[in-house]
Protein backbone atom coordinates (compact mmCIF):
# COMPACT_ATOMS: atom_id res chain seq x y z
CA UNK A 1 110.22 138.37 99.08
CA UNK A 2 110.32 138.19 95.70
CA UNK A 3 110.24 134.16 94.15
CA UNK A 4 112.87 133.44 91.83
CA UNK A 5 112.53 131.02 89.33
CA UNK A 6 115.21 129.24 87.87
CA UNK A 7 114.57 128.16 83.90
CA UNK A 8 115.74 124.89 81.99
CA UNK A 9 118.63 126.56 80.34
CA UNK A 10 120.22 127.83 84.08
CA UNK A 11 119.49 124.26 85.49
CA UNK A 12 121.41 122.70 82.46
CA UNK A 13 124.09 125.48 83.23
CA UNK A 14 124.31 124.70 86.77
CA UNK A 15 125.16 121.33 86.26
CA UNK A 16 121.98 119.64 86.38
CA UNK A 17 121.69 116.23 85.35
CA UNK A 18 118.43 114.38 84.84
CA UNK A 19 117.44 111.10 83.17
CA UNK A 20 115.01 108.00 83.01
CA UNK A 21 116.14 104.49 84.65
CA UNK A 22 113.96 101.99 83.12
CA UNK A 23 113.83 98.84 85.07
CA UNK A 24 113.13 95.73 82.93
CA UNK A 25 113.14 91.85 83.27
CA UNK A 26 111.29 88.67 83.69
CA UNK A 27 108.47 88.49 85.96
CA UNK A 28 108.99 87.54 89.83
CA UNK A 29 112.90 88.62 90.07
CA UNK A 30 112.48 91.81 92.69
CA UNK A 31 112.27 94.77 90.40
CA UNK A 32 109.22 96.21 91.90
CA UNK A 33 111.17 95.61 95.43
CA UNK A 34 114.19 97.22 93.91
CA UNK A 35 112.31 100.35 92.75
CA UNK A 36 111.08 100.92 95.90
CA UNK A 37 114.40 100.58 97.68
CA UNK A 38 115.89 103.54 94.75
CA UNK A 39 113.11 105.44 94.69
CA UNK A 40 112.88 105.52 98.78
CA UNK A 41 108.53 105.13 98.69
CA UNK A 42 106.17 102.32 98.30
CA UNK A 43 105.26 102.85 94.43
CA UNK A 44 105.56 99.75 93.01
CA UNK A 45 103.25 96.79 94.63
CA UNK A 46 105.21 93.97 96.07
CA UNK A 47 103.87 90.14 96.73
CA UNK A 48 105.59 86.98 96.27
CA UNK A 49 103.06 86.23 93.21
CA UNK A 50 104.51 86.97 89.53
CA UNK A 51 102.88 89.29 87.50
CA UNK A 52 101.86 91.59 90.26
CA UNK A 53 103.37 94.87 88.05
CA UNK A 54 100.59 95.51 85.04
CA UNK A 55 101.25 99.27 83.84
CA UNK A 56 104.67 100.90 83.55
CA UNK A 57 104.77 103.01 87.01
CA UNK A 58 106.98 105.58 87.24
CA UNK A 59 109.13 106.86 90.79
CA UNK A 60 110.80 109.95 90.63
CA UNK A 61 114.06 110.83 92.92
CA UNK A 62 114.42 114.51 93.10
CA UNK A 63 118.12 116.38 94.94
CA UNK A 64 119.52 119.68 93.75
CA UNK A 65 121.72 118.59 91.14
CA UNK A 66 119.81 115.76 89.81
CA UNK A 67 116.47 114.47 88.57
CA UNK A 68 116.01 110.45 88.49
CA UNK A 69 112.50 109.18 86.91
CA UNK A 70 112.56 105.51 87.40
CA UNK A 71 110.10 103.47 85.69
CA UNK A 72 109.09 99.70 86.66
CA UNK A 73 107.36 97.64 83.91
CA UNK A 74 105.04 94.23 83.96
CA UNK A 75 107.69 91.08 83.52
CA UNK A 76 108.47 89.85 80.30
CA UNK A 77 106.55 86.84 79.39
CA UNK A 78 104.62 85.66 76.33
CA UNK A 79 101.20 86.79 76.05
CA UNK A 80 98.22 84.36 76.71
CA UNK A 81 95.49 86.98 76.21
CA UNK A 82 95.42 90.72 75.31
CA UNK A 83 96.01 92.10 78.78
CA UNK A 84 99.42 90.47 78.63
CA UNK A 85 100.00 91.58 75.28
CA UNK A 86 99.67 95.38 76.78
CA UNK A 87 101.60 94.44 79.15
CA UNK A 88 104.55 92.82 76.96
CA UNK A 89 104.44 96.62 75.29
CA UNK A 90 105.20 98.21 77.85
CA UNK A 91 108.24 96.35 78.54
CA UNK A 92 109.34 96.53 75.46
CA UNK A 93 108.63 100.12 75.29
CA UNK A 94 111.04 100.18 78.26
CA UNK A 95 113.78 99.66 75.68
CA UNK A 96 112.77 102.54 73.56
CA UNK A 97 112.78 105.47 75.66
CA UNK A 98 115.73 105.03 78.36
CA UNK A 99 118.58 106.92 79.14
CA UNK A 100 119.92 103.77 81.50
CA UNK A 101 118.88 100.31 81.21
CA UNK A 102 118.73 98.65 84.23
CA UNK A 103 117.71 94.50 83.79
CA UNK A 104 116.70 92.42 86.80
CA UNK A 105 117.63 88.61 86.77
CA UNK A 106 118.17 86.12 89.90
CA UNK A 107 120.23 83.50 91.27
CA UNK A 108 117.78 80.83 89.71
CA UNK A 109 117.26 82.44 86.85
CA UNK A 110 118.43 80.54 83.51
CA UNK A 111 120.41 83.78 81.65
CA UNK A 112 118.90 82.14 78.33
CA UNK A 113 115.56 83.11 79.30
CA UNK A 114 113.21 84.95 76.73
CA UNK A 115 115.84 84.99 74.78
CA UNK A 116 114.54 87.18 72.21
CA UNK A 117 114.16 90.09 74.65
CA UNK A 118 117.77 89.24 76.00
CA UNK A 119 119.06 89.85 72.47
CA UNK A 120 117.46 93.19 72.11
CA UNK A 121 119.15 94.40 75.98
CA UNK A 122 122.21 92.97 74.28
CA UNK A 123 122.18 95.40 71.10
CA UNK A 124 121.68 98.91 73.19
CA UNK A 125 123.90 101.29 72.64
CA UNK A 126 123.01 103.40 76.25
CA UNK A 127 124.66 102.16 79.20
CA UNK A 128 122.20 98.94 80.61
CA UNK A 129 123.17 97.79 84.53
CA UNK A 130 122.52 94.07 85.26
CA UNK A 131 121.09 93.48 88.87
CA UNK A 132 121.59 90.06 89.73
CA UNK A 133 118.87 90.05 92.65
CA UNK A 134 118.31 87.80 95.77
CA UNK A 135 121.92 87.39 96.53
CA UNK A 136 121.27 86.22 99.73
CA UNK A 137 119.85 82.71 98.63
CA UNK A 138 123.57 81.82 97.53
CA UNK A 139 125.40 79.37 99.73
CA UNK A 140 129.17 80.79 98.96
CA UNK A 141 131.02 83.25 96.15
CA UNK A 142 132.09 80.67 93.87
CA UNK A 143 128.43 80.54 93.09
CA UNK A 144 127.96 84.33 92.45
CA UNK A 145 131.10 83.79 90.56
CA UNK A 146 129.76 81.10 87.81
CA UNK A 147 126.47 83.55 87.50
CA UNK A 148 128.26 86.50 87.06
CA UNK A 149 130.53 84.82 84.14
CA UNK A 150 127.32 83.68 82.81
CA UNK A 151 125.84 86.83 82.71
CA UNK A 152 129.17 88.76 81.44
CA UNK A 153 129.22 86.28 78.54
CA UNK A 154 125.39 86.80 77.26
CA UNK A 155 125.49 90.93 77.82
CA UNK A 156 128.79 91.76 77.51
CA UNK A 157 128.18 95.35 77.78
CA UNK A 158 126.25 95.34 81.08
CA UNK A 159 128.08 96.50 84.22
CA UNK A 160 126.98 93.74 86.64
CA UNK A 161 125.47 94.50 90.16
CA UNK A 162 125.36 91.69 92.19
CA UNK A 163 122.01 92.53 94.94
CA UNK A 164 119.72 92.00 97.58
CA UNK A 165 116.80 94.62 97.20
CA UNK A 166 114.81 92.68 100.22
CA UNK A 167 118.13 93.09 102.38
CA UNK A 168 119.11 96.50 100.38
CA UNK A 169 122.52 95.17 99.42
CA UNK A 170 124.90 96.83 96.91
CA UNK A 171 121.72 98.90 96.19
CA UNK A 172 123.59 102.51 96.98
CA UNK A 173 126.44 101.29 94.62
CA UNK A 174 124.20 100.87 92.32
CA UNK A 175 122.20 104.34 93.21
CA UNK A 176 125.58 106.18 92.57
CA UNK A 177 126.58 104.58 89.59
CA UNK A 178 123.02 105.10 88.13
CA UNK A 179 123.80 108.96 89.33
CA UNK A 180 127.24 108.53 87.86
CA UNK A 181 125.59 107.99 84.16
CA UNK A 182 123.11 110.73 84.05
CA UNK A 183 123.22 113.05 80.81
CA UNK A 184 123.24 116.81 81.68
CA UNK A 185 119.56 117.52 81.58
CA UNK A 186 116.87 119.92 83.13
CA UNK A 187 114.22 118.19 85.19
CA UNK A 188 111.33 116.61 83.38
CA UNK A 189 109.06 116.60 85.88
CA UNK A 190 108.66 119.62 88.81
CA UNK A 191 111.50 118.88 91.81
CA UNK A 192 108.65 118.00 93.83
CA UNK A 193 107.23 115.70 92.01
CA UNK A 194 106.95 111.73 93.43
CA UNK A 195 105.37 109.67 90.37
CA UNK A 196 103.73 110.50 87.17
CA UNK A 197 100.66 108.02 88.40
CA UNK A 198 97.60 110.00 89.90
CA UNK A 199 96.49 109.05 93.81
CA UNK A 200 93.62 107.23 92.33
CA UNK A 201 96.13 104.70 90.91
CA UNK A 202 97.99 103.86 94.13
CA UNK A 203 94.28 102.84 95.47
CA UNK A 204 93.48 100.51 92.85
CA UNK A 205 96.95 99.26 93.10
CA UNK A 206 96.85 98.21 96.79
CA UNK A 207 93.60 96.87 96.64
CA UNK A 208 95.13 94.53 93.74
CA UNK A 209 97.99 93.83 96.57
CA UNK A 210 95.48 92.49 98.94
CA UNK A 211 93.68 90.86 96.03
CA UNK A 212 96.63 89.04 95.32
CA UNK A 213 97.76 88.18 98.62
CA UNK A 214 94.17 87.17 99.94
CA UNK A 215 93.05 84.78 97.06
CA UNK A 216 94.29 81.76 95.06
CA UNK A 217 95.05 80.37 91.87
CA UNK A 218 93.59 82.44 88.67
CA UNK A 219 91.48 84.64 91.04
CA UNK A 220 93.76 87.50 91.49
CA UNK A 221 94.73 87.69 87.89
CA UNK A 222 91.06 87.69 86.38
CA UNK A 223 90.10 90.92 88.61
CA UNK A 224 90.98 94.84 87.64
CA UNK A 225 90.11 97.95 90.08
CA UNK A 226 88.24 100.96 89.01
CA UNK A 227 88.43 104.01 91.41
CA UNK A 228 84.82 105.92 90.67
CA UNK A 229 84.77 108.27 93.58
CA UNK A 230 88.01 109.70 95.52
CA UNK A 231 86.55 113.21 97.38
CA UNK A 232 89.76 114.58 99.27
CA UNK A 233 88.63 116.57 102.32
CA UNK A 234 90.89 118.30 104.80
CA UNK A 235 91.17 115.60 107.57
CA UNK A 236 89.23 112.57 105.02
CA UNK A 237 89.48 110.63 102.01
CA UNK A 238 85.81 109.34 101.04
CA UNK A 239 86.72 106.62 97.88
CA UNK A 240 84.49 104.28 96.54
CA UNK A 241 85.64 101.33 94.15
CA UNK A 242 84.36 98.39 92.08
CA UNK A 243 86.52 95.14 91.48
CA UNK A 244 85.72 93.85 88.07
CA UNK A 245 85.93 90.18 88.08
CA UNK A 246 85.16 87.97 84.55
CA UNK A 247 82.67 85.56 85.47
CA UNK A 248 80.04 84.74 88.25
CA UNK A 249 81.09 82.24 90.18
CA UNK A 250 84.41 84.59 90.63
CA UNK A 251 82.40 87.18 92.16
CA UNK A 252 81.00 84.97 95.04
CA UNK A 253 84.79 83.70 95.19
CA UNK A 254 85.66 87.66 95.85
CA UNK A 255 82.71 88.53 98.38
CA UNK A 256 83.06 85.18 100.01
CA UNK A 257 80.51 83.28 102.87
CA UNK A 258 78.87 86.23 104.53
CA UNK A 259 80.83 88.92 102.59
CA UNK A 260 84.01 87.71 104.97
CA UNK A 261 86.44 87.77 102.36
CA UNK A 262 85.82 91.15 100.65
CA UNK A 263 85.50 93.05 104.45
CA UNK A 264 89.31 91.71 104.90
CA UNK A 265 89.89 92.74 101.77
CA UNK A 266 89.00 96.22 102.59
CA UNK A 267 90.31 96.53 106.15
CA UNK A 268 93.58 95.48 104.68
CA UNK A 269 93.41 98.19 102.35
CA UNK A 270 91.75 100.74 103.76
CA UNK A 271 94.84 100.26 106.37
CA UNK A 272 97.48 100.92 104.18
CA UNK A 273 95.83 103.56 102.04
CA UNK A 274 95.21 105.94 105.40
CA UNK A 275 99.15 104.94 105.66
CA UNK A 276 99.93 106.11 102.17
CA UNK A 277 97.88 109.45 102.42
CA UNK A 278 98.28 110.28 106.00
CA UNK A 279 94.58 110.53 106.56
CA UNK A 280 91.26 108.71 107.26
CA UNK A 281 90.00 106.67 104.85
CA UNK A 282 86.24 105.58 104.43
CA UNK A 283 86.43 103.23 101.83
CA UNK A 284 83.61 101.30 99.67
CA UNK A 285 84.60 98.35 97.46
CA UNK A 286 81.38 96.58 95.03
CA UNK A 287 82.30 93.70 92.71
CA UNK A 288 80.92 93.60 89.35
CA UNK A 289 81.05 90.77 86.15
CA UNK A 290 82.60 91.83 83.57
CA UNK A 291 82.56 89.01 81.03
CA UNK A 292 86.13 88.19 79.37
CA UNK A 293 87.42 91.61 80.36
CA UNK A 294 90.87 91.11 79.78
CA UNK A 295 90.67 89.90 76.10
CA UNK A 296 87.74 92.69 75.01
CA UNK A 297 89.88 95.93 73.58
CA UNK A 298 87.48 97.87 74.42
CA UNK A 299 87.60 97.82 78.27
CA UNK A 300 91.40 97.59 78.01
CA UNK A 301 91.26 100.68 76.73
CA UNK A 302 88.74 101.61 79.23
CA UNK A 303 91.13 100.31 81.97
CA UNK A 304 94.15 102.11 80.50
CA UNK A 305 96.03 99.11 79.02
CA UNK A 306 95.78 100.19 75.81
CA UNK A 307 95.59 104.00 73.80
């Protein structure tokens, strides 16, 4: 049988809508939870540190009649060195290429907040959603009340959305409304299509999950994962990695008494890797110095922080 394809001009006839959703906000509010619970996969890595999100990471929701490319950016903070300066461009990026606007606050969140950024949200013209996340820390509704007035009064334009993306509440009003505002639009990316990100990214990021959740303080932050061999066989994934780390006395941090603390490191992720691929994983992780990596240009650029 004969395949037909259908072009851009008969999916725009048809009816077919398609759009990007780009989810701003300060750092350590849920949006990386929340993309996960619209997008429907694990794309964006989720611990209860800040700053986990460092690239913009897009999640793409594909039905019939629509296309939905979500994309989650690093929280909004003021840079200390250039890694959070790349960081702080992507989010502002975020502003600058969007058909919807969705910003994530909290229950403890003070609305006046980077109020510079705020003021920018404030002056778009598309339509911009306000998720007030983690819901379900409020004692009563008179408190969801006084934060929603808050909110109305500093963006006025926003269409609030009281939520829970940990308990997934209000998220599917939110899902339809976001559906709702789609522009008539082919698809930007092919309808099977998950993320933009190549599978060598979602191994780097997940080892930076168990990075993050297995060591303290500055650790976690001063380390960046390079994939440098990912052979796909039929039944086996054969990757081998190296955790960059800035000085030396980090690196024995990272391996740890015996090499315990890297071999959890890498059970942990081998684990959820074999989950995310749906095959065996043999998985090799070195650690390497990299003096002062994230304020030298050049291996931002190497690490794809910067262009």
């Amino acid at each position: 049988m004969e395949e037909t394809k259908v072009t851009n001009a008969e999916h725009t006839e048809n009816g077919h809508r398609a759009g990007f959703v780009n989810i701003v906000g300060n750092p350590n509010v849920g949006k990386s939870t929340l993309m996960n619970d619209l997008v429907g996969e694990r794309i964006s890595i989720i611990t209860s540190k800040a700053q986990t999100t460092r690239h913009r990471i897009m999640g793409i929701v594909n039905t019939p009649e629509y296309q939905i490319v979500y994309s989650d950016t690093p929280g909004v903070l003021k840079p200390k060195y250039k890694l959070q300066e790349s960081m702080l461009g992507f989010s502002e990026g975020a502003l600058t290429d969007a058909d919807i606007l969705l910003y994530v606050t909290d229950v403890v969140e003070d609305p006046e907040k980077n109020k510079e950024f705020l003021d920018r949200v404030a002056a778009e013209k598309i339509p911009v959603l306000l998720v007030i996340n983690k819901v379900d820390l409020l004692k009563d509704n008179s408190q969801l009340e006084a934060l929603v007035d808050a909110w109305h009064k500093r963006l006025p334009n926003a269409e609030i959305f009281p939520t829970s993306a940990i308990e997934n509440f209000n998220v599917v009003n939110l899902k339809n409304r976001i559906v709702e505002l789609l522009p008539p639009s082919p698809p930007f990316f092919g309808k099977d299509a998950l993320t933009d990100k190549p599978a060598r990214f979602f191994v780097t990021e997940i080892i930076r999950e168990k990075l993050l959740l297995n060591y303290d303080k500055e650790i976690p932050y001063s380390t960046e994962v390079i994939v440098e061999k990912f052979e796909e066989k039929e039944t086996a994934i054969h990757i081998m990695t190296v955790i960059y780390v800035e000085r030396d006395s980090q690196k024995g941090i990272i391996i740890g008494k015996g090499g315990e603390k890297i071999k959890k490191v890498g059970i942990e992720a081998r684990q959820d890797i074999e989950k995310f691929f749906g095959k065996k994983v043999h998985l090799e992780i070195f650690v390497k110095v990299e003096k002062d990596w994230r304020n030298r240009e050049n291996k931002l650029r190497q690490f794809g922080y910067m262009e």
